[in-house]
C-alpha atoms as a PDB file:
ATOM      1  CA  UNK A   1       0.000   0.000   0.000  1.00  0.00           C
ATOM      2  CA  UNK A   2       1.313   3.166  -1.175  1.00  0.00           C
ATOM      3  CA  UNK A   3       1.192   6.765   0.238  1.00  0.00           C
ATOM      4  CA  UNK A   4      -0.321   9.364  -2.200  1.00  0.00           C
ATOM      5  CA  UNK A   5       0.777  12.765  -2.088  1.00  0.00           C
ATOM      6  CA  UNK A   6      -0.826  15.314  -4.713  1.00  0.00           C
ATOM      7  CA  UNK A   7       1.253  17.337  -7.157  1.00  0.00           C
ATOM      8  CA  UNK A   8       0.283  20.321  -5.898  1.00  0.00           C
ATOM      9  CA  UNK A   9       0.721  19.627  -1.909  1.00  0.00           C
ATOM     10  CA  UNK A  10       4.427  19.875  -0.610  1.00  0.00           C
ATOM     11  CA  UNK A  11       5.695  17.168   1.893  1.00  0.00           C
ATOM     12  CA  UNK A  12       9.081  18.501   3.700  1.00  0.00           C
ATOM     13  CA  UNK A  13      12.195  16.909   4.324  1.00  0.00           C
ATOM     14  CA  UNK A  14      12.356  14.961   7.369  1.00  0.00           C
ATOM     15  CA  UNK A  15       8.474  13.911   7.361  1.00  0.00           C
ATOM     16  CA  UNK A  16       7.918  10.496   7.809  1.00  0.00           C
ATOM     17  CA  UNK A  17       4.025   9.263   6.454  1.00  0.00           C
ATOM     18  CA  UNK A  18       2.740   5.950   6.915  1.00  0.00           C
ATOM     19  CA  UNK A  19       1.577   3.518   4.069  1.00  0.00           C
ATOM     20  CA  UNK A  20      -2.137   4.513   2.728  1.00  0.00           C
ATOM     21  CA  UNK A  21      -2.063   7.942   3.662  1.00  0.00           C
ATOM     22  CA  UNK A  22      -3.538  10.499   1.019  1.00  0.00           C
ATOM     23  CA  UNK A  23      -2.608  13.867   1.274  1.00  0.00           C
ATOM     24  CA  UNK A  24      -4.744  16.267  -1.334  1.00  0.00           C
ATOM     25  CA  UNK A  25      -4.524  19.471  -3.075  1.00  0.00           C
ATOM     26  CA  UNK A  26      -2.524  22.346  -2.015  1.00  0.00           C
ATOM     27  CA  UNK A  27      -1.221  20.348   1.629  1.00  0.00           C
ATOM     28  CA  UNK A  28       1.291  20.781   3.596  1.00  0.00           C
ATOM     29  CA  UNK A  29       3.382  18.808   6.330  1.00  0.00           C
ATOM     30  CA  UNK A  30       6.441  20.145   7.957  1.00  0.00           C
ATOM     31  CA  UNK A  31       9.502  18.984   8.859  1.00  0.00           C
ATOM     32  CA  UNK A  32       9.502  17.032  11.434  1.00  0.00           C
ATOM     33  CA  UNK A  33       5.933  15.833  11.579  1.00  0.00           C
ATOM     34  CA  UNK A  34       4.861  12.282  11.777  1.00  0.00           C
ATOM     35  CA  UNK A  35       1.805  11.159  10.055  1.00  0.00           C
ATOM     36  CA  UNK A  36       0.443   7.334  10.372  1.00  0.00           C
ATOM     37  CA  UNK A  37      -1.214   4.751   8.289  1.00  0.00           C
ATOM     38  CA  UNK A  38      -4.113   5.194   5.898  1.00  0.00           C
ATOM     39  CA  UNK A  39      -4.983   8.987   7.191  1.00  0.00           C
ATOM     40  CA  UNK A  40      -6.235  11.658   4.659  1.00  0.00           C
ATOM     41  CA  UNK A  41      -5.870  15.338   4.327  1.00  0.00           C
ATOM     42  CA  UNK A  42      -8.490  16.891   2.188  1.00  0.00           C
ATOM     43  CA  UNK A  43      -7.510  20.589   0.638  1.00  0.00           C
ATOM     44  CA  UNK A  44      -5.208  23.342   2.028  1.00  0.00           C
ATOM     45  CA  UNK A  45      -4.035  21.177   5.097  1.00  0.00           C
ATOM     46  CA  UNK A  46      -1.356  22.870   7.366  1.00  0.00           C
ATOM     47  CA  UNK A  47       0.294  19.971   9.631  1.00  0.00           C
ATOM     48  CA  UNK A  48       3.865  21.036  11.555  1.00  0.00           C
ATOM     49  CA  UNK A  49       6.284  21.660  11.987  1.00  0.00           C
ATOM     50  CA  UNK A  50       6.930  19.108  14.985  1.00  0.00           C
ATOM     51  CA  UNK A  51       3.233  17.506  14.773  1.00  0.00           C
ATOM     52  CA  UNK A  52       2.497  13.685  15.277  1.00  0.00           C
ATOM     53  CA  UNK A  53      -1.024  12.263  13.880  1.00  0.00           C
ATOM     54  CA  UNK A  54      -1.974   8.872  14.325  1.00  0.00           C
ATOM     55  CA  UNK A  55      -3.115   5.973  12.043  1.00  0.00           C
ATOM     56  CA  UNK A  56      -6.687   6.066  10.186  1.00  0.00           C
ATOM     57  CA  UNK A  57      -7.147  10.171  10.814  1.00  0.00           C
ATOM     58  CA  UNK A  58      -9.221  12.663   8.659  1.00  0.00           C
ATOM     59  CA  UNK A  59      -8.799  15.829   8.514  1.00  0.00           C
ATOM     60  CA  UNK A  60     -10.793  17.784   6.177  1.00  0.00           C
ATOM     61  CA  UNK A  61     -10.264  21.007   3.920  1.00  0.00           C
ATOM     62  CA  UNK A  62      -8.866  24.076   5.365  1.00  0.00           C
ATOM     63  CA  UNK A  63      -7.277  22.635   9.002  1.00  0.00           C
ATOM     64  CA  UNK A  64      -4.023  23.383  10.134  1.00  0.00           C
ATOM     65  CA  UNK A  65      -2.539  21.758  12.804  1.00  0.00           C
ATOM     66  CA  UNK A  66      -0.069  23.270  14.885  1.00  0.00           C
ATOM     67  CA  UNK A  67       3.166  22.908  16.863  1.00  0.00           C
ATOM     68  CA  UNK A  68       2.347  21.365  20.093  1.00  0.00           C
ATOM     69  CA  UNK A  69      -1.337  19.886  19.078  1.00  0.00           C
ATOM     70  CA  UNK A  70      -1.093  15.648  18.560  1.00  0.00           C
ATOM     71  CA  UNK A  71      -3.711  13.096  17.031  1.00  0.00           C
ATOM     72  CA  UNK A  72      -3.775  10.477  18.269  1.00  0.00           C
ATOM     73  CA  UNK A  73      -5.391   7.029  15.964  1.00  0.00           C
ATOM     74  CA  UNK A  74      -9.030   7.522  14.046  1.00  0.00           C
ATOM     75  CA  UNK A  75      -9.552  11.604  14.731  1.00  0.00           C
ATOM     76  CA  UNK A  76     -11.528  13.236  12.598  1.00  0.00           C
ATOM     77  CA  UNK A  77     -11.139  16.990  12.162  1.00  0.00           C
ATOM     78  CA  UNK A  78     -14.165  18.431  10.760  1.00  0.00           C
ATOM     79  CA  UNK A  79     -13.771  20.882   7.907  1.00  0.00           C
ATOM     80  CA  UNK A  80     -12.392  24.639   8.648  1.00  0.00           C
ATOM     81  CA  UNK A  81     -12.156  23.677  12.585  1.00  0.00           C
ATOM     82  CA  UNK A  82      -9.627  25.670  14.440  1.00  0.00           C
ATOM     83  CA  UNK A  83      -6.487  24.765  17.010  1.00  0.00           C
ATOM     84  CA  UNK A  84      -5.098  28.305  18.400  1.00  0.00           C
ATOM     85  CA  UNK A  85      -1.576  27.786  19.693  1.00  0.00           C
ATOM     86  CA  UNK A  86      -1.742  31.046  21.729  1.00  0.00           C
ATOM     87  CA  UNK A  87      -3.789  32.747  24.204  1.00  0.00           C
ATOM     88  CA  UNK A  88      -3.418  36.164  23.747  1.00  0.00           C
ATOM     89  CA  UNK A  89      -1.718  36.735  20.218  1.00  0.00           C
ATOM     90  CA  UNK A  90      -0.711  40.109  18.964  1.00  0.00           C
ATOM     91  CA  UNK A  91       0.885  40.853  15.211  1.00  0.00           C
ATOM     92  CA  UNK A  92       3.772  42.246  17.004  1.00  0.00           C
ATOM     93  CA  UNK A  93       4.898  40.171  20.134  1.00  0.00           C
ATOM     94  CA  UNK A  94       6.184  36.785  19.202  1.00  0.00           C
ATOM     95  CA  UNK A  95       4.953  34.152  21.497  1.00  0.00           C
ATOM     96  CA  UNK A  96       6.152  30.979  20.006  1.00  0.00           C
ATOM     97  CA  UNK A  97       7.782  30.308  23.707  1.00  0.00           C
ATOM     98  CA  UNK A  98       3.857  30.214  24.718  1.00  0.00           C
ATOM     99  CA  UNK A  99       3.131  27.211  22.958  1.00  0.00           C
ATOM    100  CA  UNK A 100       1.084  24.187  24.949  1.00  0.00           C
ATOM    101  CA  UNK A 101       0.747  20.968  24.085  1.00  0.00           C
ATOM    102  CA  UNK A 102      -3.119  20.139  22.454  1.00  0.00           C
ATOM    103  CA  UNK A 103      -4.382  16.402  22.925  1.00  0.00           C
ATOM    104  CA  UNK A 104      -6.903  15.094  20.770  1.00  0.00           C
ATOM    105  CA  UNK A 105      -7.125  11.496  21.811  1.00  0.00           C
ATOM    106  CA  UNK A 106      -8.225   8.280  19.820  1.00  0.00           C
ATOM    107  CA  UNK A 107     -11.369   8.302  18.372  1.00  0.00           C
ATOM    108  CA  UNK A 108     -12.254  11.916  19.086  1.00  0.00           C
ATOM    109  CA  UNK A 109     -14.723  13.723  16.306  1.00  0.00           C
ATOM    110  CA  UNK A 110     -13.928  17.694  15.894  1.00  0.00           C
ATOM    111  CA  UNK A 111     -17.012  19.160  13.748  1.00  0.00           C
ATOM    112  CA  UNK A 112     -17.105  21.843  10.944  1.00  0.00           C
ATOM    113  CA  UNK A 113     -15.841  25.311  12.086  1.00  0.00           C
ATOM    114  CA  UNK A 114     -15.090  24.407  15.907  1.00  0.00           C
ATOM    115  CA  UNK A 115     -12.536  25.977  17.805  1.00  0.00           C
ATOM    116  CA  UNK A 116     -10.166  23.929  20.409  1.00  0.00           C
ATOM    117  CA  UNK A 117      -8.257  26.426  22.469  1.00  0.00           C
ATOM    118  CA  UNK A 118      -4.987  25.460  23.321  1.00  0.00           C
ATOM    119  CA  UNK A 119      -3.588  23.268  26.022  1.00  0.00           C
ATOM    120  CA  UNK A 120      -6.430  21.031  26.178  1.00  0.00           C
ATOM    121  CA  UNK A 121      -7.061  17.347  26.215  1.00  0.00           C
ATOM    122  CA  UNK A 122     -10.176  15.976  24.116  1.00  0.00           C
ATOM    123  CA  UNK A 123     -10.519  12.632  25.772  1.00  0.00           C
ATOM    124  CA  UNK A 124     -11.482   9.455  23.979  1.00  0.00           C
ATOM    125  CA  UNK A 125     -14.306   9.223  21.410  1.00  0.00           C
ATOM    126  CA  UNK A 126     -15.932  12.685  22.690  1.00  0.00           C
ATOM    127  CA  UNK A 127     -17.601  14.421  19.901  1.00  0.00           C
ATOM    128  CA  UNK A 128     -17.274  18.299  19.585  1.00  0.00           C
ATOM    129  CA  UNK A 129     -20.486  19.924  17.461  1.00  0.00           C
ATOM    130  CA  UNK A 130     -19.922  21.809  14.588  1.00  0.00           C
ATOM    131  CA  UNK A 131     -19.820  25.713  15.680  1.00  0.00           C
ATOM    132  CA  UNK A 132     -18.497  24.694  19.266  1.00  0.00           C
ATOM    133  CA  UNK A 133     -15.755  26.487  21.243  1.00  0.00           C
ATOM    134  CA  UNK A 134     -13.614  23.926  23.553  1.00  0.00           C
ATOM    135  CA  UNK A 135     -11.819  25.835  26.103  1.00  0.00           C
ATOM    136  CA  UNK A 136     -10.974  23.417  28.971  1.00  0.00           C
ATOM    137  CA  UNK A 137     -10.356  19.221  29.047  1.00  0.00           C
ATOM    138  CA  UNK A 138     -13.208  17.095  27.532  1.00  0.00           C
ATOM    139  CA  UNK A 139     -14.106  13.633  29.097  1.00  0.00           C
ATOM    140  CA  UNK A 140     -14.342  10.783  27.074  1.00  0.00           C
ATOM    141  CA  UNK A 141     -17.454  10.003  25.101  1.00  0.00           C
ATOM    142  CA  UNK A 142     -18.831  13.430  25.868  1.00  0.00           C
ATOM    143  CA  UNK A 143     -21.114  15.296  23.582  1.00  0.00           C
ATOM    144  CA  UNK A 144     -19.867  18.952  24.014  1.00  0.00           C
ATOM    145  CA  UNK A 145     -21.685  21.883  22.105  1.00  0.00           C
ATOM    146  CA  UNK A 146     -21.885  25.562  22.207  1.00  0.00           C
ATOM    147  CA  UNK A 147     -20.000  28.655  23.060  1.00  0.00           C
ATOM    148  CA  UNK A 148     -17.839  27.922  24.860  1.00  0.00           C
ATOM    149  CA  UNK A 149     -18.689  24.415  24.699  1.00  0.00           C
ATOM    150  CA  UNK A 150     -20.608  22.204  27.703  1.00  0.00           C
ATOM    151  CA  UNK A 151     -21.475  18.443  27.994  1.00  0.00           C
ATOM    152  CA  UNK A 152     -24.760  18.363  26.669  1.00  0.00           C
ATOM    153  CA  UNK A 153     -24.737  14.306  26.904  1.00  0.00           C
ATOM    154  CA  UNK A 154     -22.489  11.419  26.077  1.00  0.00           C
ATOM    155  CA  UNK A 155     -21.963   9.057  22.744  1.00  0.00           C
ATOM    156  CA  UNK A 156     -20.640   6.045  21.899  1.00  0.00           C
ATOM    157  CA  UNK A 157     -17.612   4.745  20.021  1.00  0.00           C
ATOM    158  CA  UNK A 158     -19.981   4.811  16.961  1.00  0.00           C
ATOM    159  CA  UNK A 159     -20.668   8.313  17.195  1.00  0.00           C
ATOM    160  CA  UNK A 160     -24.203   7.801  17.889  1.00  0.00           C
ATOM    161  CA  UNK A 161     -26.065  10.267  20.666  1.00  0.00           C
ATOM    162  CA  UNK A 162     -26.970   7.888  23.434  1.00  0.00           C
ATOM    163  CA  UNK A 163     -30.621   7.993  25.020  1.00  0.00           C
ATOM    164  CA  UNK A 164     -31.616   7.521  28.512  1.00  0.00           C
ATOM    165  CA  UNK A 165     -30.916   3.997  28.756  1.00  0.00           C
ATOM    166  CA  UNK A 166     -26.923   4.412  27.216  1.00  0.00           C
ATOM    167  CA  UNK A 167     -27.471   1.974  24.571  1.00  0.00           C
ATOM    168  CA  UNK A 168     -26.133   2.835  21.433  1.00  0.00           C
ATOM    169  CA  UNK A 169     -28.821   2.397  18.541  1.00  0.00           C
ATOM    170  CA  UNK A 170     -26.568   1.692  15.822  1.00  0.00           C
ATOM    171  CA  UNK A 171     -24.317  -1.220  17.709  1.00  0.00           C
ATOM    172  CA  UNK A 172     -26.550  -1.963  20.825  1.00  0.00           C
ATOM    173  CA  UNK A 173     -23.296  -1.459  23.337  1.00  0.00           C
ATOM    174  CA  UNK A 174     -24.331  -0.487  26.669  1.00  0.00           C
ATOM    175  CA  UNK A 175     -22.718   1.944  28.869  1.00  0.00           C
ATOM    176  CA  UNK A 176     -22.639   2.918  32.579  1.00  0.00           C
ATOM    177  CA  UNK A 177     -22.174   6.492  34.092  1.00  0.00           C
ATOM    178  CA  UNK A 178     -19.395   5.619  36.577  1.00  0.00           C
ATOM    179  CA  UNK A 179     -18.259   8.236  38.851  1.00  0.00           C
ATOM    180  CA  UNK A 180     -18.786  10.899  35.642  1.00  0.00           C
ATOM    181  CA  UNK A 181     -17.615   9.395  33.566  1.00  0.00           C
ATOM    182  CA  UNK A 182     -19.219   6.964  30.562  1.00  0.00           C
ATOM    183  CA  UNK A 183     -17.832   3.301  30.077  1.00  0.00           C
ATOM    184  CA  UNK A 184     -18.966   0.672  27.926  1.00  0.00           C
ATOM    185  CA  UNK A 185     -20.245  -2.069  29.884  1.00  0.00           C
ATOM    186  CA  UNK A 186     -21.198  -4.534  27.355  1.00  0.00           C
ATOM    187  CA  UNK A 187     -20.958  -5.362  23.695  1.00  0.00           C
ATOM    188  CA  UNK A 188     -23.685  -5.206  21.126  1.00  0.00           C
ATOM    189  CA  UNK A 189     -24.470  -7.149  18.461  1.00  0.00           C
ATOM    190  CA  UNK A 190     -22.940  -4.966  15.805  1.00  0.00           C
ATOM    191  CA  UNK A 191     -20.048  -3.906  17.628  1.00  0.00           C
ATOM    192  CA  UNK A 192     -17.448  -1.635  16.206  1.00  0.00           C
ATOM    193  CA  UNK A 193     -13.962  -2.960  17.563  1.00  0.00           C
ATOM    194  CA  UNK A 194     -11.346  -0.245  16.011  1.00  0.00           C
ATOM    195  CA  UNK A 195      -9.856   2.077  16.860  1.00  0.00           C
ATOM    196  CA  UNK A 196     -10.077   0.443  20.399  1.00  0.00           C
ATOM    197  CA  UNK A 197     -10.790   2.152  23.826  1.00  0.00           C
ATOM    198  CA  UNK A 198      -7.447   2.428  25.709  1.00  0.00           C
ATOM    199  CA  UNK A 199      -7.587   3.174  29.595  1.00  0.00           C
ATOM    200  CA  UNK A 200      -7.542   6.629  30.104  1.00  0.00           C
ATOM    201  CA  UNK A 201      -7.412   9.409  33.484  1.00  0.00           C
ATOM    202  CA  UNK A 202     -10.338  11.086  31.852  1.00  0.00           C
END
């Protein structure tokens, strides 16, 4: 399996991309990024410099990625979503010394035009709505929307919004609140098994 890099994106020296990956029109990756297996980057990407992504990502036209944010496997950035990599930027101050390190951990869905402000952690499988402004640590599974964002319920690894009862309709998992956080306390029938739910502090 072979990477594919379009003729008109530009892939620096000292980039290392994993087998499968696609990388479209008018990219670019950085030296010294890392980008996995079978990922895609739609139009006018922006990853680097210094910027690890995981295996199976998408991330969709008009993203960049900054210094100090990493992907970890199956993220999907949502079209013309945001990472800010400082605070309080001005034209004339540089603040590259400001930088914080950005987590977006496995599984994690970033919708169309949303904003993650820097130095948080997205935790596993949490799904940010399209519009919403993340400015502190998401737990896993959580369904955050609005400005700035708030839980406004949980879903499962499938994506799906889960009811009352926690079962996801598409797969039939079932999940527990435990201590406020979701887990997934038994398998469905249609099960999704990958990327798979690592232990996490979230």
């Amino acid at each position: 399996m072979t990477t594919f890099v379009h003729t008109t994106a530009i892939v620096d020296d000292g980039v290392e991309i994993g087998p499968g990956t696609k990388i479209w029109h008018f990219s670019h990756v950085l030296s010294g990024s890392t980008v996995g297996r079978d990922c895609s980057m739609g139009q006018n990407v922006v990853v680097g410099p210094n910027v690890r992504v995981g295996d199976g990502c998408k991330i969709q036209n008009n993203v960049s990625v900054y210094e100090g944010v990493t992907l970890e496997d199956g993220v999907f950035c949502g079209p013309s979503m945001v990472f800010t990599n400082v605070r309080t930027p001005r034209a004339f101050v540089n603040r590259k010394a400001e930088f914080e390190p950005t987590l977006v951990k496995m599984g994690a869905t970033i919708g169309a035009n949303a904003t993650v402000v820097l130095g948080v952690t997205l935790g596993e499988f949490c799904l940010i709505a399209a519009g919403g402004v993340v400015t502190k640590d998401v737990p896993s599974f959580a369904l955050m929307a609005g400005v700035p964002a708030k839980r406004i319920g949980w879903v499962s690894h499938a994506g799906e919004v889960l009811g009352a009862d926690l079962v996801c309709p598409r797969t039939g998992d079932r999940y527990a609140e435990v201590e406020g956080r979701l887990e997934r306390i038994e398998l469905g029938t249609d099960t999704i098994d990958w990327p798979q739910s690592r232990p996490t502090s979230s």
